[in-house]
Protein backbone atom coordinates (compact mmCIF):
# COMPACT_ATOMS: atom_id res chain seq x y z
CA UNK A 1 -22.24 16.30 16.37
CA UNK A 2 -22.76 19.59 14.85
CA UNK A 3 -23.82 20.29 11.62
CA UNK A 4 -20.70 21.13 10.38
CA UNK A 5 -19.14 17.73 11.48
CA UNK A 6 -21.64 15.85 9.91
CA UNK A 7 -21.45 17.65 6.68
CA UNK A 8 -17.93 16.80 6.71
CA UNK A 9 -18.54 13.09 7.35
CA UNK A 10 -21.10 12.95 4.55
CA UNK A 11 -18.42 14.73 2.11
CA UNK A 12 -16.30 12.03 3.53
CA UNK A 13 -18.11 9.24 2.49
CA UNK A 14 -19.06 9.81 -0.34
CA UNK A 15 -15.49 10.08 -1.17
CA UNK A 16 -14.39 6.84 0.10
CA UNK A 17 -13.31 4.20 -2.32
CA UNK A 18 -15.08 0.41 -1.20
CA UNK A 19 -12.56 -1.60 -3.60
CA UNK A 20 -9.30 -1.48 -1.51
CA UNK A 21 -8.27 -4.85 -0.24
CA UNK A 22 -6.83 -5.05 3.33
CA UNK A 23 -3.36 -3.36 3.32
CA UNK A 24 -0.84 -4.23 6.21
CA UNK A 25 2.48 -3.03 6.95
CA UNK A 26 5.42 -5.62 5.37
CA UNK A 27 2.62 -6.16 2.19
CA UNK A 28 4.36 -6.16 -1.47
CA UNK A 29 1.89 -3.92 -2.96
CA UNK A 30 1.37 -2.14 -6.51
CA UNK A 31 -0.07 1.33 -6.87
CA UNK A 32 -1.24 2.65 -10.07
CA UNK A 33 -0.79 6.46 -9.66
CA UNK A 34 -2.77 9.04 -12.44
CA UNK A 35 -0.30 11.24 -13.86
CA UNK A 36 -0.59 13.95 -16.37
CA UNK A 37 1.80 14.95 -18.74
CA UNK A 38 0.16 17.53 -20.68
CA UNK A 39 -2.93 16.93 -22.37
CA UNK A 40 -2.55 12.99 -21.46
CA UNK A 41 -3.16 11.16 -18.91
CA UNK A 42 -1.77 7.63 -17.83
CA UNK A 43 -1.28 4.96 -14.93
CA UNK A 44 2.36 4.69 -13.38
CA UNK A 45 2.43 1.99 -11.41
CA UNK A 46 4.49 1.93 -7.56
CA UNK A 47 5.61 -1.20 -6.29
CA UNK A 48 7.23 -1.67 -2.97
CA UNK A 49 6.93 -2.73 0.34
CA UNK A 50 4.66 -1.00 3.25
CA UNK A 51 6.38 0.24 6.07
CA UNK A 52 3.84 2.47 7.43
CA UNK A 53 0.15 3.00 7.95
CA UNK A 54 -1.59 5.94 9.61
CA UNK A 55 -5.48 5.43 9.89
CA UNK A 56 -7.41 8.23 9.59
CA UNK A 57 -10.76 7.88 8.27
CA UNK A 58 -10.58 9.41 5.14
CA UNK A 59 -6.90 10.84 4.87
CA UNK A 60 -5.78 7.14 5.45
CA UNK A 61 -2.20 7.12 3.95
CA UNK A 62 0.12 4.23 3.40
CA UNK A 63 4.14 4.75 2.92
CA UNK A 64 5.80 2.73 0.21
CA UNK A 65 9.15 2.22 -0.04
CA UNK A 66 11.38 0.83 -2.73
CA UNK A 67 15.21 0.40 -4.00
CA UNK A 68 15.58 1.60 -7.70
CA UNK A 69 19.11 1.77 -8.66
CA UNK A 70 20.81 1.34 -5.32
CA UNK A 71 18.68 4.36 -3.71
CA UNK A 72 15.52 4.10 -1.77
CA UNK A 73 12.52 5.89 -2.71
CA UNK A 74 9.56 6.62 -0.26
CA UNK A 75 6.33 7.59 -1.61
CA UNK A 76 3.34 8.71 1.06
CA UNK A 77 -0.20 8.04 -0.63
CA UNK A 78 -3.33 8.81 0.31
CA UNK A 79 -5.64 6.01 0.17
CA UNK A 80 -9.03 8.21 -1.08
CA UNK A 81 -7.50 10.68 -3.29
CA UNK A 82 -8.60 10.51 -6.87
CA UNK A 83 -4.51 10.18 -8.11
CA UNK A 84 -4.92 6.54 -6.66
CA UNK A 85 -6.27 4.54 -9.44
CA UNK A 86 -5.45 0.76 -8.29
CA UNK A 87 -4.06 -1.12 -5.14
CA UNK A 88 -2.79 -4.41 -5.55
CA UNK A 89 -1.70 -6.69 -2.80
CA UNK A 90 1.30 -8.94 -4.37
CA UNK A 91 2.68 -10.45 -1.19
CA UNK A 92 2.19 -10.19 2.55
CA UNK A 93 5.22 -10.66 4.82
CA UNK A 94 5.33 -11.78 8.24
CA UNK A 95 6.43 -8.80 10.88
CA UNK A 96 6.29 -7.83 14.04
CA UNK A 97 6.61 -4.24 14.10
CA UNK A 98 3.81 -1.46 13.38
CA UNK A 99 6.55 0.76 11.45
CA UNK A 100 9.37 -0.83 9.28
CA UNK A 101 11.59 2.21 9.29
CA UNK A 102 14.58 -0.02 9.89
CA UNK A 103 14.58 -0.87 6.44
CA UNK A 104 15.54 2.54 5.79
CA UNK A 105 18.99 1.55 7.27
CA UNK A 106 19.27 -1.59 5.16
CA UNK A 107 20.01 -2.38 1.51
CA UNK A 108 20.24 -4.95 -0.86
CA UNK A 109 18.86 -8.61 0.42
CA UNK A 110 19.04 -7.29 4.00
CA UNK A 111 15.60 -5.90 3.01
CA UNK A 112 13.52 -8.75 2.43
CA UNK A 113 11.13 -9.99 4.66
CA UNK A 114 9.97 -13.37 5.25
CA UNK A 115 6.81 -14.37 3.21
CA UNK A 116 3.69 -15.16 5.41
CA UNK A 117 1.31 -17.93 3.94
CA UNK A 118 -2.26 -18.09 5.09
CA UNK A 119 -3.14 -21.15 3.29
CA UNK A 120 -0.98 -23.73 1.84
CA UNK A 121 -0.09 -22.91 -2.62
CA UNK A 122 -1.69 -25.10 -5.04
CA UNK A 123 1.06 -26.80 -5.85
CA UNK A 124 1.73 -28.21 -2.53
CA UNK A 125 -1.88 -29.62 -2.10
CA UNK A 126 -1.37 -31.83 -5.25
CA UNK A 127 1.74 -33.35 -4.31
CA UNK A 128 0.61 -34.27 -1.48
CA UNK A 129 -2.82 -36.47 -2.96
């Protein structure tokens, strides 16, 4: 590596946030965005569904999409930048596709996926002891 590239990766790294949980494509997530209007600045939260993911070290960006009103509204964020306050994973969805832009063609219920468990709720382990 030259010294450029590893001045680069140290920039890098130093950048990176460690608090991010694992984000997969189909995931109901909610992403407080920094906005300024101004002198103040607040939190808008995003919430919506993941339909794409491009890896990239550093410039790792996720694409959100969501219905509001009838229309669907696609947000690309980067991961690391400092306008990303917050990622919350809400719900993870069983799929079999890298990219969901198919639900780009769909509206309304056809847009839901199905809901993938990893361990059984709570509730379900009482009722059955």
């Amino acid at each position: 590596m030259t010294k450029l590239q590893q001045l680069v990766q140290t920039i890098q790294s130093e950048t990176m946030k460690t608090e991010l949980p694992d984000i997969r494509v189909g995931d109901l997530v909610r992403i407080g965005v920094s906005i300024q209007e101004g002198n103040k600045q607040r939190v808008q939260p995003f919430e919506g569904t993941v339909i794409a993911k491009h890896q990239a070290g550093a410039n790792t960006t996720v694409t959100v999409r969501k219905s509001l009103q009838g229309v669907g509204v696609e947000r690309v964020f980067p991961l690391y930048a400092p306008c990303v306050v917050n990622v919350h994973v809400l719900r993870r969805a069983q799929v079999s596709r890298a990219k969901l832009y198919y639900l780009r063609n769909r509206t309304g219920k056809a847009t839901r996926l199905q809901e993938k468990f990893e361990s059984l709720p709570d509730i379900w382990v009482n009722q059955a002891s």
